[in-house]
Protein backbone atom coordinates (compact mmCIF):
# COMPACT_ATOMS: atom_id res chain seq x y z
CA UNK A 1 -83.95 18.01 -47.51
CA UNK A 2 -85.99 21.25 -46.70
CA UNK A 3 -85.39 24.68 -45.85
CA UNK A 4 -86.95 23.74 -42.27
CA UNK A 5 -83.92 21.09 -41.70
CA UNK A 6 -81.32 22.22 -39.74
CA UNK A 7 -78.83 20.40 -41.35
CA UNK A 8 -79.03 22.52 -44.41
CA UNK A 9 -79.04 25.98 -42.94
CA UNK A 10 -76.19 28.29 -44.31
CA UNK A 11 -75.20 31.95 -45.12
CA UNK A 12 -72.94 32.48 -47.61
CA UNK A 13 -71.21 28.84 -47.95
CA UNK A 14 -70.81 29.57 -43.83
CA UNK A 15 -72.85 27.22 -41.72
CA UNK A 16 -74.88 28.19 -38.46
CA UNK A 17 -75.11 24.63 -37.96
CA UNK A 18 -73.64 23.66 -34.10
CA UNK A 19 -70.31 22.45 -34.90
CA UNK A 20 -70.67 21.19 -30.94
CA UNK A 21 -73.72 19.25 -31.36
CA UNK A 22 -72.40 17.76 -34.35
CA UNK A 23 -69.32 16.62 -32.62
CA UNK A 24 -71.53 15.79 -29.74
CA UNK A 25 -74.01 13.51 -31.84
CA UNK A 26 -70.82 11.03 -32.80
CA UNK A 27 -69.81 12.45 -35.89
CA UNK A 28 -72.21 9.80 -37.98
CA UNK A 29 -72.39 6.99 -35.11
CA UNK A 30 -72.82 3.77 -37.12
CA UNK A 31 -73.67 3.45 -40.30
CA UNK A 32 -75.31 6.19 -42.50
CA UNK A 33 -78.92 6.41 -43.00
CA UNK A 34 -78.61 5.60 -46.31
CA UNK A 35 -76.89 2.14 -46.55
CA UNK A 36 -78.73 0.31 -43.93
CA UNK A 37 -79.29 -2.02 -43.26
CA UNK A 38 -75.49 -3.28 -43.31
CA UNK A 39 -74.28 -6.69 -44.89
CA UNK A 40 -73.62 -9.73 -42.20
CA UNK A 41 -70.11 -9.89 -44.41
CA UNK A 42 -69.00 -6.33 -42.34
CA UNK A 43 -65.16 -5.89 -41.39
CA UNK A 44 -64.81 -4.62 -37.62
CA UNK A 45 -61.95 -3.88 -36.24
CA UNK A 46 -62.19 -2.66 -32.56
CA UNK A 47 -60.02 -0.19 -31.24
CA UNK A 48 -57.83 -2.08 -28.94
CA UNK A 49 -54.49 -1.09 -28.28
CA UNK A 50 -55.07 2.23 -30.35
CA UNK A 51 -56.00 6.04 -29.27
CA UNK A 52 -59.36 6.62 -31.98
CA UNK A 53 -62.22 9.07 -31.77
CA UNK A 54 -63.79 12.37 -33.31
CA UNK A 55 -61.35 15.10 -33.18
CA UNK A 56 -61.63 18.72 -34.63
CA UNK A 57 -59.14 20.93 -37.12
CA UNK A 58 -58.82 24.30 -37.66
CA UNK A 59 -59.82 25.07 -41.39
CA UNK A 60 -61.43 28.24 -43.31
CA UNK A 61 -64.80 29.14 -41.44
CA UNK A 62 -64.52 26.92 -38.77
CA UNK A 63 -63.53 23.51 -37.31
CA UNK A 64 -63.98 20.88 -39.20
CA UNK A 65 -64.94 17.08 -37.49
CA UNK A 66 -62.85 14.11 -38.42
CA UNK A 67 -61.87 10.83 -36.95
CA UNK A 68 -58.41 10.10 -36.07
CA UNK A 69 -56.75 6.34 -35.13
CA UNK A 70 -52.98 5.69 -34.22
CA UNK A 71 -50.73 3.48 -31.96
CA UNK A 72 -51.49 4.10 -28.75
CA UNK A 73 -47.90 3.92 -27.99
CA UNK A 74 -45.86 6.45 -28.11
CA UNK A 75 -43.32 7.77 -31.74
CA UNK A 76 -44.57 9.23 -34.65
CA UNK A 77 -46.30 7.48 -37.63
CA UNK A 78 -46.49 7.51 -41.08
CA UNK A 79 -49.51 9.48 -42.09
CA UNK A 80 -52.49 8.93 -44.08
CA UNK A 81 -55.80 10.69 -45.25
CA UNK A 82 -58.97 8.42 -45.64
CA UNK A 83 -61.30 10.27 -47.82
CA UNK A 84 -64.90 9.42 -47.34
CA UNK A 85 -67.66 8.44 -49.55
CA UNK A 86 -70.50 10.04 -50.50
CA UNK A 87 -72.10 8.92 -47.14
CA UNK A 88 -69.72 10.49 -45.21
CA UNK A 89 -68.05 9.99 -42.17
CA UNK A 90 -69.76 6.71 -40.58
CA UNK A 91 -68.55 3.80 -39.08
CA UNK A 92 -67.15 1.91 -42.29
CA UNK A 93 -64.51 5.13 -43.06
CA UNK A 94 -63.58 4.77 -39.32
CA UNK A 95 -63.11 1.46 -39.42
CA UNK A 96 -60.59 1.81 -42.60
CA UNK A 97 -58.78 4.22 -39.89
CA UNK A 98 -58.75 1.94 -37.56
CA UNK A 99 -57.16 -0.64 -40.00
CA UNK A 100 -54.40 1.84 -40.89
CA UNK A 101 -54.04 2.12 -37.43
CA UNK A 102 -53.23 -1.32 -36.74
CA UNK A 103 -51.09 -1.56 -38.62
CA UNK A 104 -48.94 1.65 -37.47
CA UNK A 105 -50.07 4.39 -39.09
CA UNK A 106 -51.88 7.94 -37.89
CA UNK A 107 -54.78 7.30 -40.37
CA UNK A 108 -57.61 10.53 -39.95
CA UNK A 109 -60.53 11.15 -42.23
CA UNK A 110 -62.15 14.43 -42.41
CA UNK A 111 -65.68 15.28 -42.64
CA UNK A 112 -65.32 17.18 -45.65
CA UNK A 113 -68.97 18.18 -45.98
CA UNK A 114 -69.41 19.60 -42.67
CA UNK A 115 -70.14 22.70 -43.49
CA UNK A 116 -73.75 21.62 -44.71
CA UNK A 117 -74.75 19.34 -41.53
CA UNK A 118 -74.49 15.52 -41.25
CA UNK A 119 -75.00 13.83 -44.20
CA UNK A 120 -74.92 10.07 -42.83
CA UNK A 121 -78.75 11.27 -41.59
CA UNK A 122 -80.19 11.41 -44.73
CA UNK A 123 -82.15 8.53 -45.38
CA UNK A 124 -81.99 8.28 -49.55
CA UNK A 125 -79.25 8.27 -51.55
CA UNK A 126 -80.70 10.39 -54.12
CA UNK A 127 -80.30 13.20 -51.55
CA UNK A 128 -77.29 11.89 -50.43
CA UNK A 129 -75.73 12.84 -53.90
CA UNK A 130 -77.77 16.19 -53.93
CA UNK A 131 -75.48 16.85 -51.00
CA UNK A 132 -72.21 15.85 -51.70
CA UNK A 133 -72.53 18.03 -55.04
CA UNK A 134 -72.61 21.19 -52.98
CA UNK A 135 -69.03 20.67 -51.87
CA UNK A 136 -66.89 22.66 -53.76
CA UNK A 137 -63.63 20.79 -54.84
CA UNK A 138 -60.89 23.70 -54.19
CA UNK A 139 -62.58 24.09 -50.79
CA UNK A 140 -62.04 20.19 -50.40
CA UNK A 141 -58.32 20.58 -51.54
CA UNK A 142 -57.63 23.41 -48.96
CA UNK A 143 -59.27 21.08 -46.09
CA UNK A 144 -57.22 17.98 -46.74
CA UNK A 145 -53.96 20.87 -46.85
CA UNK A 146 -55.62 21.92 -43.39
CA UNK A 147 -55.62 18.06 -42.64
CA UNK A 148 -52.09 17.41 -42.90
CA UNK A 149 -50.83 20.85 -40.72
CA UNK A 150 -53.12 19.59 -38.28
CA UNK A 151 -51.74 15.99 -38.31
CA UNK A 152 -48.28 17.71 -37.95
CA UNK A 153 -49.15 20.05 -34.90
CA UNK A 154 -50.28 16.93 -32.83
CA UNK A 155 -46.36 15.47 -33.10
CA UNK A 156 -47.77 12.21 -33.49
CA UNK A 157 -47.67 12.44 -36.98
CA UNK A 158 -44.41 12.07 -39.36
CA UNK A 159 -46.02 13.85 -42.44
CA UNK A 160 -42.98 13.78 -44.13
CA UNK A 161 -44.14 10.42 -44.80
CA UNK A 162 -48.00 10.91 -45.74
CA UNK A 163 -50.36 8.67 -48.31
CA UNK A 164 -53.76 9.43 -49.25
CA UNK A 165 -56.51 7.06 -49.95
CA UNK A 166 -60.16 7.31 -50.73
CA UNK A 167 -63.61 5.68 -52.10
CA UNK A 168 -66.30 6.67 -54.66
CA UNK A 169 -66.28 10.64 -54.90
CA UNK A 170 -63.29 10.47 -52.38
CA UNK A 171 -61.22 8.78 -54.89
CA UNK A 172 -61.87 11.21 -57.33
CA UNK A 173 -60.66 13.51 -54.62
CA UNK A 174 -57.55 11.33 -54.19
CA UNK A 175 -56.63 12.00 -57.78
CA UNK A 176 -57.39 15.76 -57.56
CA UNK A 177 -55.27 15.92 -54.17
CA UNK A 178 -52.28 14.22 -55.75
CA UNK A 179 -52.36 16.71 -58.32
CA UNK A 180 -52.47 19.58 -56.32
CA UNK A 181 -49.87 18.39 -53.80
CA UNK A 182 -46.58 17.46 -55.15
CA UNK A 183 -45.59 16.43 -51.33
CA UNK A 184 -47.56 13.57 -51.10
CA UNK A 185 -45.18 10.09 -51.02
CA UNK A 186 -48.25 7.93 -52.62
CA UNK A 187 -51.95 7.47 -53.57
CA UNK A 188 -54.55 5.21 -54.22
CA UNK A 189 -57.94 6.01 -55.44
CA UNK A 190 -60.69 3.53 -55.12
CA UNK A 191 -63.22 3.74 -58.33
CA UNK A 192 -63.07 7.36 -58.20
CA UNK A 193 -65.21 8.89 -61.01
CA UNK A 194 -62.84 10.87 -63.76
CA UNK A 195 -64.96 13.35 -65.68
CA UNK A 196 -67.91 15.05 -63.95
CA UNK A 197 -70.02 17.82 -65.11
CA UNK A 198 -67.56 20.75 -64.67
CA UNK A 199 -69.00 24.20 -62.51
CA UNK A 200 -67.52 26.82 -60.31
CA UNK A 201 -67.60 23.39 -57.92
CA UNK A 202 -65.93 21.39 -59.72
CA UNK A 203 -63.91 23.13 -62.01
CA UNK A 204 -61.75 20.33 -63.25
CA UNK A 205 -61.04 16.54 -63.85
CA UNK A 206 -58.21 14.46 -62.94
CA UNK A 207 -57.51 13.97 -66.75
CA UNK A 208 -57.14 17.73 -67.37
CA UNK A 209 -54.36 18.02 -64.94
CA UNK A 210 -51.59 15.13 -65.93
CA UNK A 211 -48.92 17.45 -66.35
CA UNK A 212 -48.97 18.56 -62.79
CA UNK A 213 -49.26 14.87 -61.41
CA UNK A 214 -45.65 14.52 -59.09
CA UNK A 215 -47.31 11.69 -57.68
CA UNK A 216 -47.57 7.89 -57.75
CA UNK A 217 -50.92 7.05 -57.76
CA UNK A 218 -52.65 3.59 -57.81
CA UNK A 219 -55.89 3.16 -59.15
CA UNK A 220 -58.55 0.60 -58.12
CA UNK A 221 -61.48 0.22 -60.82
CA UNK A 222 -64.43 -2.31 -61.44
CA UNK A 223 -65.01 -3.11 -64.94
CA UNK A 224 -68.47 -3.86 -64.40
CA UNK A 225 -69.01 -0.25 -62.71
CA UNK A 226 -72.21 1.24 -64.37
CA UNK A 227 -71.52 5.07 -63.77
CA UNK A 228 -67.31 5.04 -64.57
CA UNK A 229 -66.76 3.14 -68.15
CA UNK A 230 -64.03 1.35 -68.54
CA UNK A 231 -63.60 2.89 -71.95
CA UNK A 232 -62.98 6.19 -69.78
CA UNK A 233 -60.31 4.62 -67.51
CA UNK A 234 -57.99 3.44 -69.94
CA UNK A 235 -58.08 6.30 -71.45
CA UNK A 236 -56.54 8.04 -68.53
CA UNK A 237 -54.53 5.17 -68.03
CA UNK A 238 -52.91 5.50 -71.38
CA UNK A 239 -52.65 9.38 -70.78
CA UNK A 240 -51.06 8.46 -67.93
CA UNK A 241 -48.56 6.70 -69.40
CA UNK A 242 -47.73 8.61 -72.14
CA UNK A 243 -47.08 11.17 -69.87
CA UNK A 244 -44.32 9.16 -68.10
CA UNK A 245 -46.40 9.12 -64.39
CA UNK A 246 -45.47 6.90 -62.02
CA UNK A 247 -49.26 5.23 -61.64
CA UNK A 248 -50.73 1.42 -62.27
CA UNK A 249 -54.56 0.57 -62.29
CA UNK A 250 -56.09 -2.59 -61.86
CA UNK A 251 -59.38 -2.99 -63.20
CA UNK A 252 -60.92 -5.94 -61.78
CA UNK A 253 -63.37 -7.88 -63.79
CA UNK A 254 -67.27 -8.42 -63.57
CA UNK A 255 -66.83 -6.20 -60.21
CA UNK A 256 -69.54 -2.99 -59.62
CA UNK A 257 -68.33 0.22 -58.02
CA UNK A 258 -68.50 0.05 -54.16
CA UNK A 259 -66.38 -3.48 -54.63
CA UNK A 260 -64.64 -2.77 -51.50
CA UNK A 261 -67.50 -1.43 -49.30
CA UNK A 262 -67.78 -4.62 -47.16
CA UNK A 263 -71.05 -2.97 -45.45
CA UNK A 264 -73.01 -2.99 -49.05
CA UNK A 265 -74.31 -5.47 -51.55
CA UNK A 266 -71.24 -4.52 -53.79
CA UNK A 267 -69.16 -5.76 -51.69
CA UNK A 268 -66.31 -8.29 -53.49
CA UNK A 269 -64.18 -9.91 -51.11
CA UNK A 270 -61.67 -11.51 -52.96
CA UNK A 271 -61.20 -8.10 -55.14
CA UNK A 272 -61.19 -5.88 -51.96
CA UNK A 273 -58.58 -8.39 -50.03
CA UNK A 274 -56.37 -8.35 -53.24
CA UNK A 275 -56.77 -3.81 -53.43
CA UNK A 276 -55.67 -3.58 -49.59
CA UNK A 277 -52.89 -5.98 -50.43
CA UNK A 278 -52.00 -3.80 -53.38
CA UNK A 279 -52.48 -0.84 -51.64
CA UNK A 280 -50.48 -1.84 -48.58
CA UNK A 281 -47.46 -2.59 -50.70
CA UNK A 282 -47.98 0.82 -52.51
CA UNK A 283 -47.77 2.74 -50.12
CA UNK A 284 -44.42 0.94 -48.61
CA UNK A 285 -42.96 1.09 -52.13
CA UNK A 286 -42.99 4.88 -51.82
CA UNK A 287 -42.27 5.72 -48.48
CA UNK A 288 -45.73 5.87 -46.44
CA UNK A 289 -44.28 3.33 -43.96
């Protein structure tokens, strides 16, 4: 990315970038740049008999894009964040919404690096990274906490009732969230990296923070997962434990990090069917149902 892109211009962490022609451009229509081309073995689930599409919430410096699925019927439903990926908001994240959906839930994933431009445009995920490591972690805590207030002010939402899920650096987000919001009924964090280089950005891991965990959280891990050792999970696991947490991790074996991105070469079927069975049931064991 240079200085001449558009997508990177901004003053003071506040971006000039057009929130409208953001919006306007589909929020990351299809797939992002940098995973294409997609796997035949893609999930899509269509959007029939739901009320889906880009929406917009009030948060600190402006208004952030997400994507938001439900019923279209009417009630309130059980709530739940869908944290993205690296890549961002693009069609795989809103299909996971759409999933929750069908199944009865208000399911909405915020585009939590909006305030940079649209990373699903960059082409190589080397940049990709570059750009997901300007977020600042507190900043992504206060904009899931802007999430849920939205999700509330719509009256479609019961977030009395609210689960949080997310991939990659979005389940290291999960684990972060669950720690900073007692409120939550349930988590699950798909490989979500544990101990990253710590900055003003990211000031601290999941494993510094047990003692404020209120929160059951499941965790979804590859053993064969070059950049989050295994070594490193259990540790936490055992922390965990010792610590008298309500959490359970399955670590799947010979299984790479991405396992349930269906879109991508890591994709393992038989150990993503057997995490959205596990996380289903999670999240109806404590209360997001």
């Amino acid at each position: 990315m240079t200085a001449a892109d558009p997508h990177a211009r901004s003053l003071m962490g506040k971006t000039d970038f057009s929130r409208r022609a953001f919006v306007a451009a589909g929020l990351g229509s299809g797939f992002a740049l940098a995973v294409l081309p997609v796997s035949a073995e893609t999930i899509t689930t269509d959007a029939g008999g739901l009320t889906a599409g880009d929406v917009e919430i009030p948060v600190e410096g402006g208004r952030m894009p997400a994507y938001r699925a439900m019923p279209a019927k009417s009630g309130r439903f059980a709530t739940v964040l869908v944290v993205q990926e690296v890549f961002g908001v693009h069609e795989h994240i809103k299909g996971i919404c759409r999933r929750f959906a069908k199944l009865g839930y208000f399911a909405v994933a915020p585009y939590l690096y909006w305030r940079f431009g649209d990373v699903t445009k960059l082409s190589e995920t080397s940049e990709v990274v570059k750009f997901a490591n300007r977020a600042s972690e507190p900043q992504v805590m206060s904009d899931l906490d802007a999430t849920i207030a939205w999700a509330k002010s719509t009256k479609k939402a019961n977030t009395s009732r609210t689960g949080i899920t997310g991939f990659c650096r979005g389940g290291r987000y999960v684990w972060l969230y669950a720690e900073h919001n007692p409120h939550l009924k349930a988590a699950v964090a798909w490989y979500g990296p544990l101990a990253m280089a710590k900055s003003e950005l990211t000031p601290v891991n999941p494993p510094d923070q047990i003692a404020e965990l209120k929160v059951p959280v499941l965790g979804l891990y590859g053993a064969a997962d070059q950049g989050i050792p295994v070594a490193e999970v259990e540790k936490f696991r055992d922390a965990l434990k010792a610590a008298g947490k309500k959490c359970d991790f399955v670590i799947y074996q010979d299984t790479p990090h991405g396992f349930f991105a269906d879109y991508r070469p890591s994709y393992r079927p038989d150990a993503a069917a057997d995490g959205w069975r596990r996380l289903q049931a999670w999240f109806k064991s404590h209360g997001v149902a």
